[in-house]
PDB file of N, CA and C in Angstrom:
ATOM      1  N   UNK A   1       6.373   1.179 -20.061  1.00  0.00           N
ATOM      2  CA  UNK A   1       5.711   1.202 -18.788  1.00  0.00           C
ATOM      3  C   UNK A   1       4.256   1.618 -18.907  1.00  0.00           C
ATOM      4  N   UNK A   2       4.093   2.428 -19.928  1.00  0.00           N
ATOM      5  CA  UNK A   2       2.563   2.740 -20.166  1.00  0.00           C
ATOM      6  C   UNK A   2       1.777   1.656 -20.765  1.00  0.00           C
ATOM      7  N   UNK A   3       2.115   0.696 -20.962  1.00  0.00           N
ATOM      8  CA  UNK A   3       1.337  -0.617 -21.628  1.00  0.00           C
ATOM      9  C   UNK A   3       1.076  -1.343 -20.750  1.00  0.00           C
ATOM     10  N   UNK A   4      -0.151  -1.727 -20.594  1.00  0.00           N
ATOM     11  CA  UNK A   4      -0.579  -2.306 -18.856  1.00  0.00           C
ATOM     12  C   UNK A   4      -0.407  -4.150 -18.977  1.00  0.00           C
ATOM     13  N   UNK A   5      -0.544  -4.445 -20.507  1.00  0.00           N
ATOM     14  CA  UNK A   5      -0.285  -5.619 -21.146  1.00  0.00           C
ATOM     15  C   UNK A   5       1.002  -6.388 -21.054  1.00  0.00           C
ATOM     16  N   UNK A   6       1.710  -5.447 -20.477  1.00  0.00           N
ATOM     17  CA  UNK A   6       3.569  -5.699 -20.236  1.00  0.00           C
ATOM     18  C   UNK A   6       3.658  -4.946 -18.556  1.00  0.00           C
ATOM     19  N   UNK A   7       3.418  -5.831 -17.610  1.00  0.00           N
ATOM     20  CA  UNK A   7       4.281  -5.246 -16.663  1.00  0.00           C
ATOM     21  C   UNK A   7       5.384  -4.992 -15.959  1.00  0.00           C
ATOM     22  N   UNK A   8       5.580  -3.917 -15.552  1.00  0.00           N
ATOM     23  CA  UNK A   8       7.577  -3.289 -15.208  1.00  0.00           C
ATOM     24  C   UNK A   8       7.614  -3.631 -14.431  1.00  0.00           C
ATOM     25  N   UNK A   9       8.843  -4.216 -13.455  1.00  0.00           N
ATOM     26  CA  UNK A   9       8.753  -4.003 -12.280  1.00  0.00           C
ATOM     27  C   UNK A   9      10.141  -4.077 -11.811  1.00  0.00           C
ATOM     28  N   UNK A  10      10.151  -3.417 -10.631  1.00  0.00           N
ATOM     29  CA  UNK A  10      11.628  -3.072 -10.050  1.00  0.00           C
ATOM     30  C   UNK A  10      11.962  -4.200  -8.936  1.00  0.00           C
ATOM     31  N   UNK A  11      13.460  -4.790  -8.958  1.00  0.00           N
ATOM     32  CA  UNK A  11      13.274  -5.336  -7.971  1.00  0.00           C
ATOM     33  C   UNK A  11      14.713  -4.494  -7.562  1.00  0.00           C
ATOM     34  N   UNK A  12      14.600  -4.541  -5.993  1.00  0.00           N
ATOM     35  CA  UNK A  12      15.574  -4.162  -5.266  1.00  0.00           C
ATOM     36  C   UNK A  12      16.231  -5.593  -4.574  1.00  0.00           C
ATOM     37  N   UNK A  13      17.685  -5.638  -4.637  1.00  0.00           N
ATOM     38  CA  UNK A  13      18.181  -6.493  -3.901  1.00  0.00           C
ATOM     39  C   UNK A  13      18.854  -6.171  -2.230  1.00  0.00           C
ATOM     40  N   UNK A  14      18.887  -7.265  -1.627  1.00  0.00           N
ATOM     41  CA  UNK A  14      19.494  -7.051  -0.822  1.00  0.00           C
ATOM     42  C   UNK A  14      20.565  -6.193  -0.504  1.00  0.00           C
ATOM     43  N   UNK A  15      21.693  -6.419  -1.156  1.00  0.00           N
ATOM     44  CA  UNK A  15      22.680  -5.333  -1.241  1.00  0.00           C
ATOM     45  C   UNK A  15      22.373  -4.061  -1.812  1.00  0.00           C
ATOM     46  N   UNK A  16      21.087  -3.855  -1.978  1.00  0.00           N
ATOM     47  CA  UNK A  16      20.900  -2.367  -2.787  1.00  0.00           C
ATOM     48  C   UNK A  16      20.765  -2.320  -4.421  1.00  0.00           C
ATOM     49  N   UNK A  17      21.212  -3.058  -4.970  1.00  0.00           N
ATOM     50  CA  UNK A  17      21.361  -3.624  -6.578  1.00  0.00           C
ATOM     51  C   UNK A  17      19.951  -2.705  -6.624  1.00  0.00           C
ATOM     52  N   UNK A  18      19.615  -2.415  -7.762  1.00  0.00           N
ATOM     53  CA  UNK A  18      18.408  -2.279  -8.157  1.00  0.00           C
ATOM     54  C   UNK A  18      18.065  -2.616  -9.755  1.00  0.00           C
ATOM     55  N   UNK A  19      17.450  -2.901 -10.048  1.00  0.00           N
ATOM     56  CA  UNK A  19      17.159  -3.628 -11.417  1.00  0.00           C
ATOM     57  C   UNK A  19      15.447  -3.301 -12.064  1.00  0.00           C
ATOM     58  N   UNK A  20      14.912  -2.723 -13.104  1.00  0.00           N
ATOM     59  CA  UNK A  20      13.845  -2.290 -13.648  1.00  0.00           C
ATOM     60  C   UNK A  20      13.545  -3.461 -14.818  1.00  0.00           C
ATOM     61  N   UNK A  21      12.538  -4.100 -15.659  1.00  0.00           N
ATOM     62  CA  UNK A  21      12.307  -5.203 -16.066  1.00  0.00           C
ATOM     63  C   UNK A  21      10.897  -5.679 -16.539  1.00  0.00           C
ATOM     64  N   UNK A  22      11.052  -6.255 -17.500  1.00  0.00           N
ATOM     65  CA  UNK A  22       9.863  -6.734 -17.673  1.00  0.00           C
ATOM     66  C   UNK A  22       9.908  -8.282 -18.518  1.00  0.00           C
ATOM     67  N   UNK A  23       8.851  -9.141 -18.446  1.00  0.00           N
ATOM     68  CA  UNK A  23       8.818 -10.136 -19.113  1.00  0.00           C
ATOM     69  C   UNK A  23       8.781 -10.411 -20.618  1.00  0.00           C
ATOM     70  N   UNK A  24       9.243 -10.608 -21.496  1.00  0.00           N
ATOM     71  CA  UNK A  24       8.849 -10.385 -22.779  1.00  0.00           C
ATOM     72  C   UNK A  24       8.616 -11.969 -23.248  1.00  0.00           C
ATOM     73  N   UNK A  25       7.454 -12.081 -23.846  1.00  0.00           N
ATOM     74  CA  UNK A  25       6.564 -12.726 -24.140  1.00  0.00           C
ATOM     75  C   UNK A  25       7.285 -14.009 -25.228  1.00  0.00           C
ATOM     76  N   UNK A  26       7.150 -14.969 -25.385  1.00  0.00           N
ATOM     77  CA  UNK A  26       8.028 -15.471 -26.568  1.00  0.00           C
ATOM     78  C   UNK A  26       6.533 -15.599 -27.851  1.00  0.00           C
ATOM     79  N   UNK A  27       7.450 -14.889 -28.859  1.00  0.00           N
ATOM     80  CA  UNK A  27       6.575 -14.657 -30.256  1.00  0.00           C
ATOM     81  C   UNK A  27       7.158 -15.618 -31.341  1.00  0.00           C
ATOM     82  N   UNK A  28       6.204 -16.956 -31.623  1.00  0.00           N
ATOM     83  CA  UNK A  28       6.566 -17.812 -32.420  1.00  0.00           C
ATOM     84  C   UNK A  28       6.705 -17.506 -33.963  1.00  0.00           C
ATOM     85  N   UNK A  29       5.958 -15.816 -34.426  1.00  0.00           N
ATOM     86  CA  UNK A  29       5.974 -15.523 -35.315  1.00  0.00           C
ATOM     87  C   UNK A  29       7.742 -14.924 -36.036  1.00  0.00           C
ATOM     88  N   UNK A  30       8.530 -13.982 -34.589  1.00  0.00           N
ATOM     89  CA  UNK A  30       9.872 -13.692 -35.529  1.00  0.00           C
ATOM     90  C   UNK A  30      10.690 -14.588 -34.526  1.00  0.00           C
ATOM     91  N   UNK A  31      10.265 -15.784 -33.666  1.00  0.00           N
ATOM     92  CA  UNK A  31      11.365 -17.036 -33.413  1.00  0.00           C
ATOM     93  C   UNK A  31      12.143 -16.064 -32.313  1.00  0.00           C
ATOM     94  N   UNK A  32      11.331 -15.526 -31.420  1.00  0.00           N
ATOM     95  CA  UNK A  32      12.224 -14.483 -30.416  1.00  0.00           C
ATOM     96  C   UNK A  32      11.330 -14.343 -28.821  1.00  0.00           C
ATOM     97  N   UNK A  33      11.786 -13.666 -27.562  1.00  0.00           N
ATOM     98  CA  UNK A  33      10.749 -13.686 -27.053  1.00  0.00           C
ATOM     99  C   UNK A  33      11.235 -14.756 -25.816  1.00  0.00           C
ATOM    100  N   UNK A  34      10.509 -14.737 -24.921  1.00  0.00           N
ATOM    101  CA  UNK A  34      10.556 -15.743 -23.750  1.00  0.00           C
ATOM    102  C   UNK A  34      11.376 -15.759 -22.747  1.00  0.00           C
ATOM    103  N   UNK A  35      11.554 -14.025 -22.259  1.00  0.00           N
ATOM    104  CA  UNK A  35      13.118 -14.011 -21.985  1.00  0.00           C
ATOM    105  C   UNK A  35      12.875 -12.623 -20.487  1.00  0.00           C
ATOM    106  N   UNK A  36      13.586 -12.510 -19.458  1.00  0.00           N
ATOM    107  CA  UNK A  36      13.441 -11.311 -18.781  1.00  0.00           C
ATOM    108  C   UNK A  36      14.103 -10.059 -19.669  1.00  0.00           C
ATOM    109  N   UNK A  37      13.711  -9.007 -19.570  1.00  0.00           N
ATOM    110  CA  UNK A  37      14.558  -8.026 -20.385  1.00  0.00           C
ATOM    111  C   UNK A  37      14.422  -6.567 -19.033  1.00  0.00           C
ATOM    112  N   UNK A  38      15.834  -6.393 -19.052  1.00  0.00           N
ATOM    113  CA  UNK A  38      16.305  -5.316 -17.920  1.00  0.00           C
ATOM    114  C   UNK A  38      16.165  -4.111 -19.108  1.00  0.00           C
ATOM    115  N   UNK A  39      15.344  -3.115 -18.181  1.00  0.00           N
ATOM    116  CA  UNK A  39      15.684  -1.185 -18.687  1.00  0.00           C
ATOM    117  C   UNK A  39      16.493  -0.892 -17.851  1.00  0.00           C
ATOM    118  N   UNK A  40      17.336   0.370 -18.528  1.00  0.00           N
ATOM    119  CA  UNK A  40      17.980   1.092 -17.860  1.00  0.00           C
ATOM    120  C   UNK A  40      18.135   1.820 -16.851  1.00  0.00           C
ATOM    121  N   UNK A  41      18.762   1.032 -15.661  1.00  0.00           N
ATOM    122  CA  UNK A  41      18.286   1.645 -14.260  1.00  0.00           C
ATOM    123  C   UNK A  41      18.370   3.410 -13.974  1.00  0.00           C
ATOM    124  N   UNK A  42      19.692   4.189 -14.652  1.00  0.00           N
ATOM    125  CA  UNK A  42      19.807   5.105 -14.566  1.00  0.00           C
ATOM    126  C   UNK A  42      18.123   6.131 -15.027  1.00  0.00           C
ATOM    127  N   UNK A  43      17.944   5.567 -16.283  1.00  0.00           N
ATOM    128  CA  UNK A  43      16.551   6.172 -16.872  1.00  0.00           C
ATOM    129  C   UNK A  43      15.566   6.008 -16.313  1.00  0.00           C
ATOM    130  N   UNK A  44      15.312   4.445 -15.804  1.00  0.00           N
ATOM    131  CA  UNK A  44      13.741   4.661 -14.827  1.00  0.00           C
ATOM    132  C   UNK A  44      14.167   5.216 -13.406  1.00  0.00           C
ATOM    133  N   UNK A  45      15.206   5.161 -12.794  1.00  0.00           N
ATOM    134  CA  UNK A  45      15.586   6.336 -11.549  1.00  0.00           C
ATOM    135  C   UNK A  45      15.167   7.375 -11.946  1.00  0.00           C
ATOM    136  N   UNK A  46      15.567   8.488 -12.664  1.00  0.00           N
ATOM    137  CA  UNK A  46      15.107   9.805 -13.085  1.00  0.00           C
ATOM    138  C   UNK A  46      13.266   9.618 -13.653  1.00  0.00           C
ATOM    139  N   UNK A  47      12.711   8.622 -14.078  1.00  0.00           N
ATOM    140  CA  UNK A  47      11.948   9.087 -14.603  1.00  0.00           C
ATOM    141  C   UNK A  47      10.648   9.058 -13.121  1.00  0.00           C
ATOM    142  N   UNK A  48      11.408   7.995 -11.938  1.00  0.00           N
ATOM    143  CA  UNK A  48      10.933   8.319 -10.533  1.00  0.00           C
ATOM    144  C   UNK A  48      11.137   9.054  -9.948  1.00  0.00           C
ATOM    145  N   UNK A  49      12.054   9.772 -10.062  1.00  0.00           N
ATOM    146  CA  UNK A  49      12.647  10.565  -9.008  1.00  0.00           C
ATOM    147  C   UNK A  49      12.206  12.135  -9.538  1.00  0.00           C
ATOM    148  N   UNK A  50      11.307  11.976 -11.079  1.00  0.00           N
ATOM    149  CA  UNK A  50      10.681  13.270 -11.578  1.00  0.00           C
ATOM    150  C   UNK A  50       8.827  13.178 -12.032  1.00  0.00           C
ATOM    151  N   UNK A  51       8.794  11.687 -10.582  1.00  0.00           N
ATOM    152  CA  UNK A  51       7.104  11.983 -10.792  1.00  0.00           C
ATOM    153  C   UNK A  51       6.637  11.607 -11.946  1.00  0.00           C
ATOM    154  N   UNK A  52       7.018  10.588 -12.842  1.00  0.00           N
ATOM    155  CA  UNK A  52       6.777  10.079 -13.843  1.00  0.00           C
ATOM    156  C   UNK A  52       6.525   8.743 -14.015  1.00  0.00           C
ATOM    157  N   UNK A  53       6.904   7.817 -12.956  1.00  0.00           N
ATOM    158  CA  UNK A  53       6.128   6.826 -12.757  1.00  0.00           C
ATOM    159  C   UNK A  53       6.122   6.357 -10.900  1.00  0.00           C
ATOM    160  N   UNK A  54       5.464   5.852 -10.814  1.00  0.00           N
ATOM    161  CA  UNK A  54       5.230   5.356  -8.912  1.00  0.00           C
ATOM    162  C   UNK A  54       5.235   3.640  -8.650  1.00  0.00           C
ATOM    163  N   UNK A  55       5.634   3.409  -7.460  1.00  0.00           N
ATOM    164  CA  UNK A  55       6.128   2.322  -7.110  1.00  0.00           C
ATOM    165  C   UNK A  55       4.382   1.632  -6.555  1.00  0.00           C
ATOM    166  N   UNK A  56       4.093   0.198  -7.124  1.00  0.00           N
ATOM    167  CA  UNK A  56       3.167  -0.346  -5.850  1.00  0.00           C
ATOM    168  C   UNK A  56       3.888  -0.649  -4.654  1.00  0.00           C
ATOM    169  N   UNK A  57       2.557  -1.659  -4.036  1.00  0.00           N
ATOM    170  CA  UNK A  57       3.075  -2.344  -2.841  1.00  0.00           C
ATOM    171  C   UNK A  57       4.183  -3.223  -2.831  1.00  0.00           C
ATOM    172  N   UNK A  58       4.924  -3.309  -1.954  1.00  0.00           N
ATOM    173  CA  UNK A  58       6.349  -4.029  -1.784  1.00  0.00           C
ATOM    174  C   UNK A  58       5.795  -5.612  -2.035  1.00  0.00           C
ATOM    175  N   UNK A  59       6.636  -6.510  -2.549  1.00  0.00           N
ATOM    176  CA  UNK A  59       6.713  -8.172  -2.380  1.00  0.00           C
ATOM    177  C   UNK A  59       7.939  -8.240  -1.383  1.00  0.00           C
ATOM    178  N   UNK A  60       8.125  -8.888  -0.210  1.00  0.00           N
ATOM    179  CA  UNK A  60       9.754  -9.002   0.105  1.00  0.00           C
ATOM    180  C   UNK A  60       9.809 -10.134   0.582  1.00  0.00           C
ATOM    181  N   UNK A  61      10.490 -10.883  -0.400  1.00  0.00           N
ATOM    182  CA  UNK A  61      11.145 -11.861  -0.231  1.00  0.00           C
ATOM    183  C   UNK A  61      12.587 -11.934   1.164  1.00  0.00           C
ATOM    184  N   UNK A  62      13.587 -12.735   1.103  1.00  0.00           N
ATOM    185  CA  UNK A  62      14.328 -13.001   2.279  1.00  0.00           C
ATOM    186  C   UNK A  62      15.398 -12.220   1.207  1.00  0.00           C
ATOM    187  N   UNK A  63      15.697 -12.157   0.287  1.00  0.00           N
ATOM    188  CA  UNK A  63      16.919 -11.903  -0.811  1.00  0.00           C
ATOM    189  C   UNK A  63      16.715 -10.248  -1.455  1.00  0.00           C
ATOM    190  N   UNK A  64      15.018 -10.190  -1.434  1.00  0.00           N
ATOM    191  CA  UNK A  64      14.784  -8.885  -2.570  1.00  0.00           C
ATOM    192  C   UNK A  64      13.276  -8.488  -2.491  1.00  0.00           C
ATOM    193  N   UNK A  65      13.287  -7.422  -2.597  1.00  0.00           N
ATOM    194  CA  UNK A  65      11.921  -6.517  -2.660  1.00  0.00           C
ATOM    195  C   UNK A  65      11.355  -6.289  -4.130  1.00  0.00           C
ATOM    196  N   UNK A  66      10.698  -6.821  -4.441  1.00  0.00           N
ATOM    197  CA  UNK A  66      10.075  -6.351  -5.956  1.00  0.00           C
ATOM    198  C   UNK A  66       8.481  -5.307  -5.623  1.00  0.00           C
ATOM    199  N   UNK A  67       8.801  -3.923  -6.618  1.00  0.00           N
ATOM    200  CA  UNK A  67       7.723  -3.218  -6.671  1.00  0.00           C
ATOM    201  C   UNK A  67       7.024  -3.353  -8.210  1.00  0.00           C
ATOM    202  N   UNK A  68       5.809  -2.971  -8.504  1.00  0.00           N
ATOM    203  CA  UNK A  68       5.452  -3.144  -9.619  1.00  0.00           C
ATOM    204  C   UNK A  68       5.228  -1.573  -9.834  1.00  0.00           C
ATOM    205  N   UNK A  69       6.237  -1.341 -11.148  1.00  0.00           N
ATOM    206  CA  UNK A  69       5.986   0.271 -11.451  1.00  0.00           C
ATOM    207  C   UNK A  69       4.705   0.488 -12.056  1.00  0.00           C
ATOM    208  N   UNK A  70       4.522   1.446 -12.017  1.00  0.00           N
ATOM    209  CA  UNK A  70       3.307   2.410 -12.940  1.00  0.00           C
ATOM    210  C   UNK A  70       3.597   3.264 -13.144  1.00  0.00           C
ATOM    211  N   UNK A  71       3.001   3.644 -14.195  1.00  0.00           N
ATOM    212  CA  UNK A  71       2.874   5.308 -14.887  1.00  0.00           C
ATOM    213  C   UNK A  71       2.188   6.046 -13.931  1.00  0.00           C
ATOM    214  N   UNK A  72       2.753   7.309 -13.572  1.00  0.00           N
ATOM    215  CA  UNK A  72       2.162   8.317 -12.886  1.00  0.00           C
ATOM    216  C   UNK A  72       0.921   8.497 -12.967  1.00  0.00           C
ATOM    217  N   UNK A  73      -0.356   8.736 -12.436  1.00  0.00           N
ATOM    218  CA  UNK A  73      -1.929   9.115 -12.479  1.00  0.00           C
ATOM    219  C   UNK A  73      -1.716  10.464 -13.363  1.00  0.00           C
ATOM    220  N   UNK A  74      -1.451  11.011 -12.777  1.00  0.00           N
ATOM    221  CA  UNK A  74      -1.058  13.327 -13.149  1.00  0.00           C
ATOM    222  C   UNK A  74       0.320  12.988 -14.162  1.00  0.00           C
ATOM    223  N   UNK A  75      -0.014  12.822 -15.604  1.00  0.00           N
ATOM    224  CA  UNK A  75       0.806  13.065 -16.721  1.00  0.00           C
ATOM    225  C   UNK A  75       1.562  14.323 -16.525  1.00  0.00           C
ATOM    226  N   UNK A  76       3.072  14.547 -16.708  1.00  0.00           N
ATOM    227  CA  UNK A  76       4.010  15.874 -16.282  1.00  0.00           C
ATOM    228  C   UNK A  76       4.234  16.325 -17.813  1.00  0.00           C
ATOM    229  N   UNK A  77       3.972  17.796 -17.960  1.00  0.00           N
ATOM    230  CA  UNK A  77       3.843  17.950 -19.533  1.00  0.00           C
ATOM    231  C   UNK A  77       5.003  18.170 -19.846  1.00  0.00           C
ATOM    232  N   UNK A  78       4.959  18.052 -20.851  1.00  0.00           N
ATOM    233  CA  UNK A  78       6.534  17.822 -21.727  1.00  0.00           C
ATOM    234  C   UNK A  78       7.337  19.076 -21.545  1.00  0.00           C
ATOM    235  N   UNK A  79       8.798  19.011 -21.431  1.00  0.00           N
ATOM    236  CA  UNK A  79       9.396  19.844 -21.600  1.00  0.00           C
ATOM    237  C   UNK A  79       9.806  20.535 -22.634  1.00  0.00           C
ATOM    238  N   UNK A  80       9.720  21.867 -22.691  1.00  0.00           N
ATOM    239  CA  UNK A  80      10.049  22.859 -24.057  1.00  0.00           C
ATOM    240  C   UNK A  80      11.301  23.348 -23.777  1.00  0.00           C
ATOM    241  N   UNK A  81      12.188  23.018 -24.896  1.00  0.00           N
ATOM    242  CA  UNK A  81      13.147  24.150 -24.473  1.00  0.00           C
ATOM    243  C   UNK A  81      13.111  25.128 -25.729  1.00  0.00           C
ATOM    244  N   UNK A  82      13.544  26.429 -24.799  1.00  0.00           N
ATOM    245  CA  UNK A  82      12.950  27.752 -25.649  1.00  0.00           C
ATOM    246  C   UNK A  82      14.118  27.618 -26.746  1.00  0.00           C
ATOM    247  N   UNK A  83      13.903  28.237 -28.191  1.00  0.00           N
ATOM    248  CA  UNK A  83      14.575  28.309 -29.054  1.00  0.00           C
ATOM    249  C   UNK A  83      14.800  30.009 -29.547  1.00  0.00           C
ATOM    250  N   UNK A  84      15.892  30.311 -29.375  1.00  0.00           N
ATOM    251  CA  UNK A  84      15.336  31.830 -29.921  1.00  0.00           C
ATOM    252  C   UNK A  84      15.535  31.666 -31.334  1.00  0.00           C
ATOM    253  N   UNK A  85      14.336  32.492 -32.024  1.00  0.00           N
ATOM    254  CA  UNK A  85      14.599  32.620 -33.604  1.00  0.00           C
ATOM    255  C   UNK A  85      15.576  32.745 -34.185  1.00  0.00           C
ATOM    256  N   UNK A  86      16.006  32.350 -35.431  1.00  0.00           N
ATOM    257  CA  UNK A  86      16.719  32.551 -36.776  1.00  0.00           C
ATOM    258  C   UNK A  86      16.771  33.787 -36.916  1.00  0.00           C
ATOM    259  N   UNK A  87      17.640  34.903 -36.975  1.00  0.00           N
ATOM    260  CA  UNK A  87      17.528  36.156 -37.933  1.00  0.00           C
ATOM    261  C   UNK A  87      16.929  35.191 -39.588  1.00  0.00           C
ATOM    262  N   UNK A  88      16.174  36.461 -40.213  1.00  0.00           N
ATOM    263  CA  UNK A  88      15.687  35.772 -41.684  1.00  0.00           C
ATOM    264  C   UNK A  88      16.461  35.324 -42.548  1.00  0.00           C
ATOM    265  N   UNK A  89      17.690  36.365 -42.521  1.00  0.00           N
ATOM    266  CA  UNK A  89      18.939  35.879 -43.482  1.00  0.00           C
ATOM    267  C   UNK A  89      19.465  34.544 -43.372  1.00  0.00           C
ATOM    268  N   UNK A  90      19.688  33.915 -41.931  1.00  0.00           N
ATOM    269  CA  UNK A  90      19.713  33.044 -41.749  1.00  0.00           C
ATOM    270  C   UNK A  90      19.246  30.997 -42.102  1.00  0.00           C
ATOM    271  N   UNK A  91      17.868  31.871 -41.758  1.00  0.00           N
ATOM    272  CA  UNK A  91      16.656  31.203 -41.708  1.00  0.00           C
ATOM    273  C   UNK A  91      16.528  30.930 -43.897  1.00  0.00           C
ATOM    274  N   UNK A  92      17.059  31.792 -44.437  1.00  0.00           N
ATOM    275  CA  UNK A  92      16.895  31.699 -46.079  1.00  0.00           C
ATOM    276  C   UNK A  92      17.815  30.704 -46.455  1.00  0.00           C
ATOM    277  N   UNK A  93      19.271  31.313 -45.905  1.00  0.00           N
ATOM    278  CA  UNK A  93      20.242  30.068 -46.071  1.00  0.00           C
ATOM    279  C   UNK A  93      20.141  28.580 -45.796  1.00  0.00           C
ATOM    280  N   UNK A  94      19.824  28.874 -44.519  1.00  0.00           N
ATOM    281  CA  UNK A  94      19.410  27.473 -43.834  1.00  0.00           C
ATOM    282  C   UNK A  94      18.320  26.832 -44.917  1.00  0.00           C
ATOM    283  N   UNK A  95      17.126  27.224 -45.711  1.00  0.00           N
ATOM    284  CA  UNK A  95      16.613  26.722 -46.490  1.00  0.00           C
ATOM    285  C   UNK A  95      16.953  26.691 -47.674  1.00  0.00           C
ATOM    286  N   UNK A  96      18.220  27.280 -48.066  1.00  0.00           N
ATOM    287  CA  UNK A  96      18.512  27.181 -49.702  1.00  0.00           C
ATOM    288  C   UNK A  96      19.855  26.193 -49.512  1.00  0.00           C
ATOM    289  N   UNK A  97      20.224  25.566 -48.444  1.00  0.00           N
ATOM    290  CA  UNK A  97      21.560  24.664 -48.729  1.00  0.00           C
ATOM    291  C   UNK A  97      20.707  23.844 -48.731  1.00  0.00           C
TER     292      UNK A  97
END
Protein backbone atom coordinates (compact mmCIF):
# COMPACT_ATOMS: atom_id res chain seq x y z
CA UNK A 1 0.00 0.00 0.00
CA UNK A 2 2.95 2.29 0.48
CA UNK A 3 3.98 2.04 -3.24
CA UNK A 4 2.05 4.74 -5.03
CA UNK A 5 3.13 2.79 -8.39
CA UNK A 6 0.61 -0.08 -7.34
CA UNK A 7 -2.69 1.13 -6.29
CA UNK A 8 -4.97 -0.64 -3.38
CA UNK A 9 -8.19 -0.34 -3.40
CA UNK A 10 -11.18 -1.55 -1.48
CA UNK A 11 -14.24 -2.34 -2.96
CA UNK A 12 -17.33 -2.79 -0.91
CA UNK A 13 -20.21 -4.76 -2.29
CA UNK A 14 -23.59 -4.49 -2.11
CA UNK A 15 -24.25 -7.11 0.33
CA UNK A 16 -21.43 -5.83 2.51
CA UNK A 17 -18.65 -8.29 0.98
CA UNK A 18 -15.65 -6.29 1.29
CA UNK A 19 -12.59 -7.05 -0.72
CA UNK A 20 -8.88 -5.07 -0.58
CA UNK A 21 -6.77 -5.44 -4.06
CA UNK A 22 -4.65 -4.40 -6.37
CA UNK A 23 -3.72 -4.80 -10.07
CA UNK A 24 -0.62 -6.66 -10.74
CA UNK A 25 1.03 -5.77 -13.75
CA UNK A 26 1.84 -8.69 -16.28
CA UNK A 27 5.87 -9.10 -16.33
CA UNK A 28 7.02 -10.70 -19.61
CA UNK A 29 10.31 -11.20 -17.92
CA UNK A 30 9.19 -14.32 -15.17
CA UNK A 31 5.92 -15.15 -17.72
CA UNK A 32 3.53 -13.98 -14.69
CA UNK A 33 1.46 -10.94 -13.91
CA UNK A 34 -1.78 -9.52 -15.54
CA UNK A 35 -4.05 -10.55 -12.99
CA UNK A 36 -6.34 -8.80 -9.94
CA UNK A 37 -4.69 -9.96 -6.69
CA UNK A 38 -6.97 -9.78 -3.34
CA UNK A 39 -5.08 -8.90 0.36
CA UNK A 40 -6.29 -10.07 3.24
CA UNK A 41 -9.41 -8.48 4.29
CA UNK A 42 -9.03 -9.32 7.96
CA UNK A 43 -5.33 -7.47 7.85
CA UNK A 44 -6.20 -4.34 5.90
CA UNK A 45 -9.47 -4.03 8.39
CA UNK A 46 -7.13 -3.76 11.40
CA UNK A 47 -4.57 -1.92 9.69
CA UNK A 48 -7.82 0.80 9.18
CA UNK A 49 -9.38 0.47 11.96
CA UNK A 50 -5.66 1.37 13.73
CA UNK A 51 -5.05 4.59 11.64
CA UNK A 52 -2.70 3.05 9.37
CA UNK A 53 -4.10 3.56 6.22
CA UNK A 54 -7.37 5.95 5.03
CA UNK A 55 -10.03 5.53 2.58
CA UNK A 56 -10.42 8.21 -0.60
CA UNK A 57 -13.44 9.40 -2.18
CA UNK A 58 -16.20 6.82 -2.80
CA UNK A 59 -16.81 5.50 -6.74
CA UNK A 60 -20.50 3.96 -6.43
CA UNK A 61 -21.49 2.11 -8.84
CA UNK A 62 -25.34 0.41 -8.79
CA UNK A 63 -23.57 -3.12 -7.43
CA UNK A 64 -20.40 -1.63 -5.32
CA UNK A 65 -18.50 1.19 -3.81
CA UNK A 66 -14.79 1.20 -4.54
CA UNK A 67 -12.40 3.41 -2.25
CA UNK A 68 -8.82 3.93 -3.13
CA UNK A 69 -6.68 3.18 0.06
CA UNK A 70 -3.71 5.12 1.22
CA UNK A 71 -1.16 5.05 3.65
CA UNK A 72 -1.88 7.16 6.58
CA UNK A 73 -0.23 10.99 6.31
CA UNK A 74 0.94 10.66 10.50
CA UNK A 75 3.14 7.28 10.31
CA UNK A 76 1.98 5.24 13.89
CA UNK A 77 5.35 4.16 15.45
CA UNK A 78 6.02 0.77 15.77
CA UNK A 79 5.10 -1.26 18.48
CA UNK A 80 7.63 -2.49 21.24
CA UNK A 81 6.91 -5.12 23.24
CA UNK A 82 8.85 -4.90 26.50
CA UNK A 83 11.20 -7.85 27.05
CA UNK A 84 12.43 -8.30 30.52
CA UNK A 85 16.12 -9.33 30.64
CA UNK A 86 17.91 -12.70 30.75
CA UNK A 87 19.38 -13.33 34.27
CA UNK A 88 23.36 -13.65 32.97
CA UNK A 89 23.49 -17.29 33.72
CA UNK A 90 20.99 -17.60 31.41
CA UNK A 91 21.89 -15.29 28.85
CA UNK A 92 25.68 -17.53 28.86
CA UNK A 93 23.80 -20.68 28.19
CA UNK A 94 21.64 -19.33 25.75
CA UNK A 95 25.01 -18.36 23.98
CA UNK A 96 27.05 -21.47 24.53
CA UNK A 97 24.27 -24.05 23.04
Amino acid sequence: MSDSRTPVFLTVHARGRRRYGYWQPYDHIADRGGCYVALPTPVCDRLYSQGRITLGDPLVDPGKTTYRVWPANDPVAPVRIPVAPLPAVAAAQTLAA
